[in-house]
PDB file of N, CA and C in Angstrom:
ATOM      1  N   UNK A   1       0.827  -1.201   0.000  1.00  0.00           N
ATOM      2  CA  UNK A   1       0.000   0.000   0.000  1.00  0.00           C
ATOM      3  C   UNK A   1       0.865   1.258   0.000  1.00  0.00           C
ATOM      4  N   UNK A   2       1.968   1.365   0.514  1.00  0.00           N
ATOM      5  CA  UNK A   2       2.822   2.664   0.729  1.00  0.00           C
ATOM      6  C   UNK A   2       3.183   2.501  -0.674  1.00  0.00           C
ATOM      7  N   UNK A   3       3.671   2.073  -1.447  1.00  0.00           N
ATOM      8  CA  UNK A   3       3.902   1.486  -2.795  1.00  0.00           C
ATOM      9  C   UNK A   3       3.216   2.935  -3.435  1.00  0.00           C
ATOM     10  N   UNK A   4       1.837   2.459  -3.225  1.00  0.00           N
ATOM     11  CA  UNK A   4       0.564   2.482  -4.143  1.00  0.00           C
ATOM     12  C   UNK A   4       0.552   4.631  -3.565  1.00  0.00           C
ATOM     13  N   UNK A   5       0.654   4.526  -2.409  1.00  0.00           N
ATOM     14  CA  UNK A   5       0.746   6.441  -1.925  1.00  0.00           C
ATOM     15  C   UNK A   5       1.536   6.795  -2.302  1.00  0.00           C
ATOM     16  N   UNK A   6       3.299   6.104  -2.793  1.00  0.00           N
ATOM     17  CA  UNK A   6       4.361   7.139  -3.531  1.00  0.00           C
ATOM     18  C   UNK A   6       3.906   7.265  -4.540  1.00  0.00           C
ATOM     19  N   UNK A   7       3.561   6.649  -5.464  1.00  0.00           N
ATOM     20  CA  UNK A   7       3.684   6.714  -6.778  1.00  0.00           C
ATOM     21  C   UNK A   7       2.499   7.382  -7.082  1.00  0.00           C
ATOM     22  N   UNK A   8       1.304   7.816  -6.711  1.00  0.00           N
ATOM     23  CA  UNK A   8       0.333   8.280  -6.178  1.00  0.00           C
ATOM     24  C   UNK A   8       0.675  10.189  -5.930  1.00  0.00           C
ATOM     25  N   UNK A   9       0.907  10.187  -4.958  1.00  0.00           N
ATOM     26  CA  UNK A   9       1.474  11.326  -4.569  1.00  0.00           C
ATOM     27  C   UNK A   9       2.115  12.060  -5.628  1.00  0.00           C
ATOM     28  N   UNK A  10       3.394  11.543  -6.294  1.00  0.00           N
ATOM     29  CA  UNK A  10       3.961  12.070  -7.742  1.00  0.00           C
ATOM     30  C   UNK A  10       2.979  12.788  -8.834  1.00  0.00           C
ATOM     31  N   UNK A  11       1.994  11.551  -8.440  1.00  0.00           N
ATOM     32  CA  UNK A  11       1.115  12.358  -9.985  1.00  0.00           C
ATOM     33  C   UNK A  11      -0.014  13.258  -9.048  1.00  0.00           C
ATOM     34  N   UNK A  12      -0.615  13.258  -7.904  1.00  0.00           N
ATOM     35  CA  UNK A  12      -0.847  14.193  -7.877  1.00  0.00           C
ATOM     36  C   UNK A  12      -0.556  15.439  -7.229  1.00  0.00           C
ATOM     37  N   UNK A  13       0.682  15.344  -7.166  1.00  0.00           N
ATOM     38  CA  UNK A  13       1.483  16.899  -7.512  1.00  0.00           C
ATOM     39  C   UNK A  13       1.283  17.567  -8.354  1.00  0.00           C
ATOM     40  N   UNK A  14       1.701  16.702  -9.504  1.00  0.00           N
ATOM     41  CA  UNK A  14       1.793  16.975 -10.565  1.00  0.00           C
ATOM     42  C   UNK A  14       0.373  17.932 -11.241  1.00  0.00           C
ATOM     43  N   UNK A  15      -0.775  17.016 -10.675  1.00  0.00           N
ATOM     44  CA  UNK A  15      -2.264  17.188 -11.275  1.00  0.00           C
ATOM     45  C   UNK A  15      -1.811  18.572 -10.723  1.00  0.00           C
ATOM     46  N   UNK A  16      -1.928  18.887  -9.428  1.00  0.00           N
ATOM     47  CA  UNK A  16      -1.715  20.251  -8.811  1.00  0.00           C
ATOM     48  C   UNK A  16      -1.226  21.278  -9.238  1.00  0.00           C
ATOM     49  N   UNK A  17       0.203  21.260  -9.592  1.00  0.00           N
ATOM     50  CA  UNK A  17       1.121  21.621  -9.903  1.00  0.00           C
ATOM     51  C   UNK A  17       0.524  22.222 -11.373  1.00  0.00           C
ATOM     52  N   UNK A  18       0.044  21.405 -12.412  1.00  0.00           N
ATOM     53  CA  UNK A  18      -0.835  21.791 -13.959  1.00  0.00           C
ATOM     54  C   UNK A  18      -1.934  22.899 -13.680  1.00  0.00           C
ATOM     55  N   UNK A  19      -2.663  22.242 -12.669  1.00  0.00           N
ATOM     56  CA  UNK A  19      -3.576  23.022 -12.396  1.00  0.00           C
ATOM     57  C   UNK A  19      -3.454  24.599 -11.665  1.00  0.00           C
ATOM     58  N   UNK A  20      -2.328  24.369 -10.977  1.00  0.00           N
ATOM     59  CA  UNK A  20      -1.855  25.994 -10.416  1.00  0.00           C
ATOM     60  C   UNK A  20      -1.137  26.905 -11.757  1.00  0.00           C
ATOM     61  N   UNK A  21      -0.798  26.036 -12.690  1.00  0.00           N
ATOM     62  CA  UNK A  21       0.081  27.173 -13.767  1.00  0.00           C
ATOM     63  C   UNK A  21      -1.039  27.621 -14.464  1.00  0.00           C
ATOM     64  N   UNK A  22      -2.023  26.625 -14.959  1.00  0.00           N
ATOM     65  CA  UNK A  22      -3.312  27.189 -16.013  1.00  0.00           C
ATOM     66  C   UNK A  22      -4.278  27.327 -15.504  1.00  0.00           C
ATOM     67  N   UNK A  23      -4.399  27.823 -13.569  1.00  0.00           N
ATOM     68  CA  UNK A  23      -5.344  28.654 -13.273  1.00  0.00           C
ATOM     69  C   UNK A  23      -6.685  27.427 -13.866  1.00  0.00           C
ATOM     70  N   UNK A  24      -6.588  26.690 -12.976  1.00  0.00           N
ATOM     71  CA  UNK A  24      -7.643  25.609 -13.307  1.00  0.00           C
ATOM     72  C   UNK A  24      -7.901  24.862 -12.610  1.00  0.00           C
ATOM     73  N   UNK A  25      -7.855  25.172 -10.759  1.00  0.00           N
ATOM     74  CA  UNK A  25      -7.595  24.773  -9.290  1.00  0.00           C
ATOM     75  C   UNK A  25      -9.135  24.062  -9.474  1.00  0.00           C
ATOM     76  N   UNK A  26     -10.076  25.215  -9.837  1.00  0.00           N
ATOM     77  CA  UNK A  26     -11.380  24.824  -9.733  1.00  0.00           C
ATOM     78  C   UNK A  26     -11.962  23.635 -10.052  1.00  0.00           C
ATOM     79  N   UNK A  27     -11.632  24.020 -11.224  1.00  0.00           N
ATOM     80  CA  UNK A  27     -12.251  22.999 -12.291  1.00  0.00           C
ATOM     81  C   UNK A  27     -11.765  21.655 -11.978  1.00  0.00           C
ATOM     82  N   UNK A  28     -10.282  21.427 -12.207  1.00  0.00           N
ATOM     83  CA  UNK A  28      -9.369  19.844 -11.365  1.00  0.00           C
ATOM     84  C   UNK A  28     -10.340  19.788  -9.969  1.00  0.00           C
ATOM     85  N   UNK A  29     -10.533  20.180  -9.350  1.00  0.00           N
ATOM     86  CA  UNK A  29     -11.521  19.928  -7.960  1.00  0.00           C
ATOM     87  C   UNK A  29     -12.856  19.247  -8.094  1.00  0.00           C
ATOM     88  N   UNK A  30     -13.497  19.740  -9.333  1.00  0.00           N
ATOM     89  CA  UNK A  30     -14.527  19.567  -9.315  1.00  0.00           C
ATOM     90  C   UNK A  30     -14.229  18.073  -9.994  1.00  0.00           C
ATOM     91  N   UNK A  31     -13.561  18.165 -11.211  1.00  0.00           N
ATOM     92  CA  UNK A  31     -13.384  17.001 -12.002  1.00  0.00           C
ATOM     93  C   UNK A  31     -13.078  15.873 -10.923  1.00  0.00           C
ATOM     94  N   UNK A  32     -11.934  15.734  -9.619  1.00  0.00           N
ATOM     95  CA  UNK A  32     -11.752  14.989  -9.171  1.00  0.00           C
ATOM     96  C   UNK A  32     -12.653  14.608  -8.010  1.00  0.00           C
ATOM     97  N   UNK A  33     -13.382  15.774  -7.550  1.00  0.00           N
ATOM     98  CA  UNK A  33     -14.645  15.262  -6.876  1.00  0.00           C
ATOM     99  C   UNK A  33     -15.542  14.409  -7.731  1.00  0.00           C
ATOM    100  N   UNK A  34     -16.203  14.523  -8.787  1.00  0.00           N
ATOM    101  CA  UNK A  34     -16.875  13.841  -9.300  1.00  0.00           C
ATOM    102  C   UNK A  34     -16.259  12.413  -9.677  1.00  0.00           C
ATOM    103  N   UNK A  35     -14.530  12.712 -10.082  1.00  0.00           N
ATOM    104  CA  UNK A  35     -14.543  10.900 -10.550  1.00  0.00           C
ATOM    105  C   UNK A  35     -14.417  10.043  -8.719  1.00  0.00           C
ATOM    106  N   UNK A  36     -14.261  10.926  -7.686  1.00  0.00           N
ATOM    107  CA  UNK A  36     -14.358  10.122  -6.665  1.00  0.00           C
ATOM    108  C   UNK A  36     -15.639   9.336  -6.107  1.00  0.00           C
ATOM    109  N   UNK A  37     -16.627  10.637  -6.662  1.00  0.00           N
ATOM    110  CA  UNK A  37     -18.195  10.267  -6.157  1.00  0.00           C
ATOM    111  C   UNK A  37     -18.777   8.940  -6.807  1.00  0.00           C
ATOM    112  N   UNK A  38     -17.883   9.227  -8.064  1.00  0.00           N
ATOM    113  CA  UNK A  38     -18.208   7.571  -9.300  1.00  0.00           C
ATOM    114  C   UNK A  38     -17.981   6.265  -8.622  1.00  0.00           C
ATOM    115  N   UNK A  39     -16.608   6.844  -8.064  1.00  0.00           N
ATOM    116  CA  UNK A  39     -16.275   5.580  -7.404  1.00  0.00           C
ATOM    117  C   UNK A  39     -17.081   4.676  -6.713  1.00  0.00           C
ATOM    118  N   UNK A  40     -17.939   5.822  -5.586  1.00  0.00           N
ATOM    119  CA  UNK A  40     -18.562   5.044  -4.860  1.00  0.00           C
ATOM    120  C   UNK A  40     -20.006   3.832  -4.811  1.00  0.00           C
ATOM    121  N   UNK A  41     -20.065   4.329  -6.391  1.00  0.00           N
ATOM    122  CA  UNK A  41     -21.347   3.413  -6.992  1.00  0.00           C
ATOM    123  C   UNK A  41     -20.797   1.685  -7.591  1.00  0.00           C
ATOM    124  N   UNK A  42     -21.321   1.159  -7.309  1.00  0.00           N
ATOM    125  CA  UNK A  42     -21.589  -0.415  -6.622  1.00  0.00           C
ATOM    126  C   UNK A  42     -21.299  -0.819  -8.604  1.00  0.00           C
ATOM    127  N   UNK A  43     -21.900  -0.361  -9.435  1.00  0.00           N
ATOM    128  CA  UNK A  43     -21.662  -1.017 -10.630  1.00  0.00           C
ATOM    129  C   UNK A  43     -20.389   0.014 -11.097  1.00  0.00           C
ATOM    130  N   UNK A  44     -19.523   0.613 -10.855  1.00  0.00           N
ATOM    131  CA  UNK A  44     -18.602   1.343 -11.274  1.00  0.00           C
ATOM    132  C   UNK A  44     -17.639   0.589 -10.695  1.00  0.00           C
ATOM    133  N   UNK A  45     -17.576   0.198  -8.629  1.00  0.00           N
ATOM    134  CA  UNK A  45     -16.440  -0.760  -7.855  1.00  0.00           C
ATOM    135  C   UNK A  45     -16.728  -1.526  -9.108  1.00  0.00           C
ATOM    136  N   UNK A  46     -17.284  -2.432  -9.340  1.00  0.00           N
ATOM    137  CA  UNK A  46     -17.474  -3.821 -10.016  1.00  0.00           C
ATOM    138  C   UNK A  46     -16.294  -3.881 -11.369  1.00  0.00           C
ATOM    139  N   UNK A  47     -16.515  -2.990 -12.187  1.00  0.00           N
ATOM    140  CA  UNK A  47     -15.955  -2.638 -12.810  1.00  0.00           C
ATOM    141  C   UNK A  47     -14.179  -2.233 -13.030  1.00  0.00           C
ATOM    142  N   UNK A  48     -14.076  -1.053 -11.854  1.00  0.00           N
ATOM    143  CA  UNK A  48     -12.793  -0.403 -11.265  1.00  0.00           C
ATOM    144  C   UNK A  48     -12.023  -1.734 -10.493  1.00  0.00           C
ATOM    145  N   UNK A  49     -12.899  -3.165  -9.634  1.00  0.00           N
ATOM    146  CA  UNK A  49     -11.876  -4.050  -9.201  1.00  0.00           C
ATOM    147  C   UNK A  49     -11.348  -4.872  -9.798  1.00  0.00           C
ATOM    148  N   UNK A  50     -11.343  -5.254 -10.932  1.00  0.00           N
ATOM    149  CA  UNK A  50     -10.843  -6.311 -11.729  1.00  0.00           C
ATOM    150  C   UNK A  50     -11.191  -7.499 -11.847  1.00  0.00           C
ATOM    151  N   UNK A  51     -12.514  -7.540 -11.127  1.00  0.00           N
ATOM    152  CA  UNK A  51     -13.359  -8.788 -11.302  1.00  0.00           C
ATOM    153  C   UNK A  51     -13.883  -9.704 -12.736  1.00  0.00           C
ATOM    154  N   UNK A  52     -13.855  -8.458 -13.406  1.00  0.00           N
ATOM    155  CA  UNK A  52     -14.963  -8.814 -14.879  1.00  0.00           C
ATOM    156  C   UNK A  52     -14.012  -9.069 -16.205  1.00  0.00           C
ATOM    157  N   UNK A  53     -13.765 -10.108 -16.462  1.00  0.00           N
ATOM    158  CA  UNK A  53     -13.282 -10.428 -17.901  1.00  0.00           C
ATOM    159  C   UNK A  53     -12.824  -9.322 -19.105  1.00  0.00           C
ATOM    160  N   UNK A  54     -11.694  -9.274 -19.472  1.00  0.00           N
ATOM    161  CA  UNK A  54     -11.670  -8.159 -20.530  1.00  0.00           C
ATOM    162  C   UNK A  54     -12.462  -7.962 -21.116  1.00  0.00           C
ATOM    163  N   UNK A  55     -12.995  -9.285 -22.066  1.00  0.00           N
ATOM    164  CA  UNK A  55     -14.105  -9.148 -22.782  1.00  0.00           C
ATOM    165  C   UNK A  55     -15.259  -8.232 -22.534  1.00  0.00           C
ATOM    166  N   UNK A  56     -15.388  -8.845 -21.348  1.00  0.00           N
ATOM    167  CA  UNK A  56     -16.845  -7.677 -20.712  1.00  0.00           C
ATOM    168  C   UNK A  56     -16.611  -6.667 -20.403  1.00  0.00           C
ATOM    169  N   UNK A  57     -15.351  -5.951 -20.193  1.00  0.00           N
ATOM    170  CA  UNK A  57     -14.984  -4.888 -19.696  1.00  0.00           C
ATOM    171  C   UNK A  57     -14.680  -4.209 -21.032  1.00  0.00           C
ATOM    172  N   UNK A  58     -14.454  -4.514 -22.179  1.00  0.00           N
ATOM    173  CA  UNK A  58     -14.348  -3.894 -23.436  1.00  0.00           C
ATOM    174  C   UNK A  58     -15.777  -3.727 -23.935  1.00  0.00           C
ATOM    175  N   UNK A  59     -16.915  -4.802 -23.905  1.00  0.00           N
ATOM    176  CA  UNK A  59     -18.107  -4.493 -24.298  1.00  0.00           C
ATOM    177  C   UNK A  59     -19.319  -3.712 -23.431  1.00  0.00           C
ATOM    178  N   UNK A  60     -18.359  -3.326 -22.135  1.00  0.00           N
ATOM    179  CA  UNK A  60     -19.159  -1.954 -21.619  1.00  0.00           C
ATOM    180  C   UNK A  60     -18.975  -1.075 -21.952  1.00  0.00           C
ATOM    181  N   UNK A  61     -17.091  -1.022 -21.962  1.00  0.00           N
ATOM    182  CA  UNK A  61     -17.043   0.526 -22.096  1.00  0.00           C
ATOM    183  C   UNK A  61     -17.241   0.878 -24.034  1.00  0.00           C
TER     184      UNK A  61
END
């Protein structure tokens, strides 16, 4: 898991870091609130854990 927070952390600096030069704090906020809120829906986990066959995971998305 500490693994998974360095490498983590890097990029979102980074997200930060983009977002402080082009004045776009907002917007990255909002964008990453919403893909978090996604997360929390039950057919999105399903999806996001790696449960479901490529196959099926290509003929959803």
């Amino acid at each position: 898991m500490s693994e998974f927070t360095t490498v983590a952390r890097s990029y979102s600096k980074a997200a930060f870091d983009f977002a402080v030069e082009h004045k776009t704090v907002e917007y990255w906020q909002d964008m990453l609130t919403f893909a978090a809120q996604v997360t929390y829906h039950e057919s999105i986990t399903s999806l996001l854990s790696g449960a479901l066959a490529p196959e099926t995971m290509a003929k959803i998305l």
